[in-house]
Protein backbone atom coordinates (compact mmCIF):
# COMPACT_ATOMS: atom_id res chain seq x y z
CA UNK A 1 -32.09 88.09 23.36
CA UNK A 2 -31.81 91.78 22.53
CA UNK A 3 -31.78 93.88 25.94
CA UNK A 4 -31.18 97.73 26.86
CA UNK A 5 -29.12 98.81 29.78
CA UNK A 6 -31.17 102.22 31.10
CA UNK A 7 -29.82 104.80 33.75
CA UNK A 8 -33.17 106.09 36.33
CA UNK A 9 -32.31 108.89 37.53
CA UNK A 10 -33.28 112.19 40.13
CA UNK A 11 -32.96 115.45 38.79
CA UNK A 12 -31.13 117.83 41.12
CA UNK A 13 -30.34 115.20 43.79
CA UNK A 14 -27.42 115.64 46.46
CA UNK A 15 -25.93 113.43 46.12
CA UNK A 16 -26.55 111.97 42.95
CA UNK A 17 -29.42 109.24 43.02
CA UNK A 18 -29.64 106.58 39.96
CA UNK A 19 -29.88 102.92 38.92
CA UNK A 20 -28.96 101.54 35.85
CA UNK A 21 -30.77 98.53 35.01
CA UNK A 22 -30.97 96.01 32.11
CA UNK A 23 -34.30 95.18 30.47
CA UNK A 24 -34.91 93.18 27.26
CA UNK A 25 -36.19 94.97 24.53
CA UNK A 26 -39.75 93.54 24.16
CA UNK A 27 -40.21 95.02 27.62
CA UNK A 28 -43.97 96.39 28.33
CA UNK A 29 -44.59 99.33 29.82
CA UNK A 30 -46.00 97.81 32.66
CA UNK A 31 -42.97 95.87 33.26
CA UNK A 32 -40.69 98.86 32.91
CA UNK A 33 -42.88 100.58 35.74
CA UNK A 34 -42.67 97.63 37.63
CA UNK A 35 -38.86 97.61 37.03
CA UNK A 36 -38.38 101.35 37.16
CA UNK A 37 -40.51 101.09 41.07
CA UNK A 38 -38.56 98.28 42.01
CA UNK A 39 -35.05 99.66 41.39
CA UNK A 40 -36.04 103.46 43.19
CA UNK A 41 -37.98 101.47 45.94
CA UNK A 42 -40.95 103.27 45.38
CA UNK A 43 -43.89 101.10 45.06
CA UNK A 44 -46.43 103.43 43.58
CA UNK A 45 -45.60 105.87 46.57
CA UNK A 46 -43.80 108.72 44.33
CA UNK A 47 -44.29 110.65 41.37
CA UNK A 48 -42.16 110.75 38.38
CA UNK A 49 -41.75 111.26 34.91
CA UNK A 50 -40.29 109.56 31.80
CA UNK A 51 -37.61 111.52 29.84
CA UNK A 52 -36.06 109.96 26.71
CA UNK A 53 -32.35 111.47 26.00
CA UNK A 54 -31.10 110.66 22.38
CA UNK A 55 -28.00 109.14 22.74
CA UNK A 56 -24.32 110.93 22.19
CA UNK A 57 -22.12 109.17 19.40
């Protein structure tokens, strides 16, 4: 099964707050959110936003 390892994290946090997690590559966007509110502990409570970063070779 084909998965992605993702790093969530806070801009301008101090200290630094992230998660890396590993979701399979099928993954809904429901079950990211799920995932991505599990992880930060959030449960719907906090607002964020998704940024895609193209990544460095």
């Amino acid at each position: 099964m084909k998965a992605y390892q993702i790093k969530i994290e806070l801009i301008d946090s101090k200290p630094p707050i992230w998660r890396r997690v590993i979701i399979p590559a099928d993954v809904t966007f429901k079950r990211l959110h799920d995932t991505i509110q599990f992880a930060m502990d959030w449960w719907d409570r906090d607002l964020y936003k998704f940024e895609l970063l193209e990544e460095k070779l």
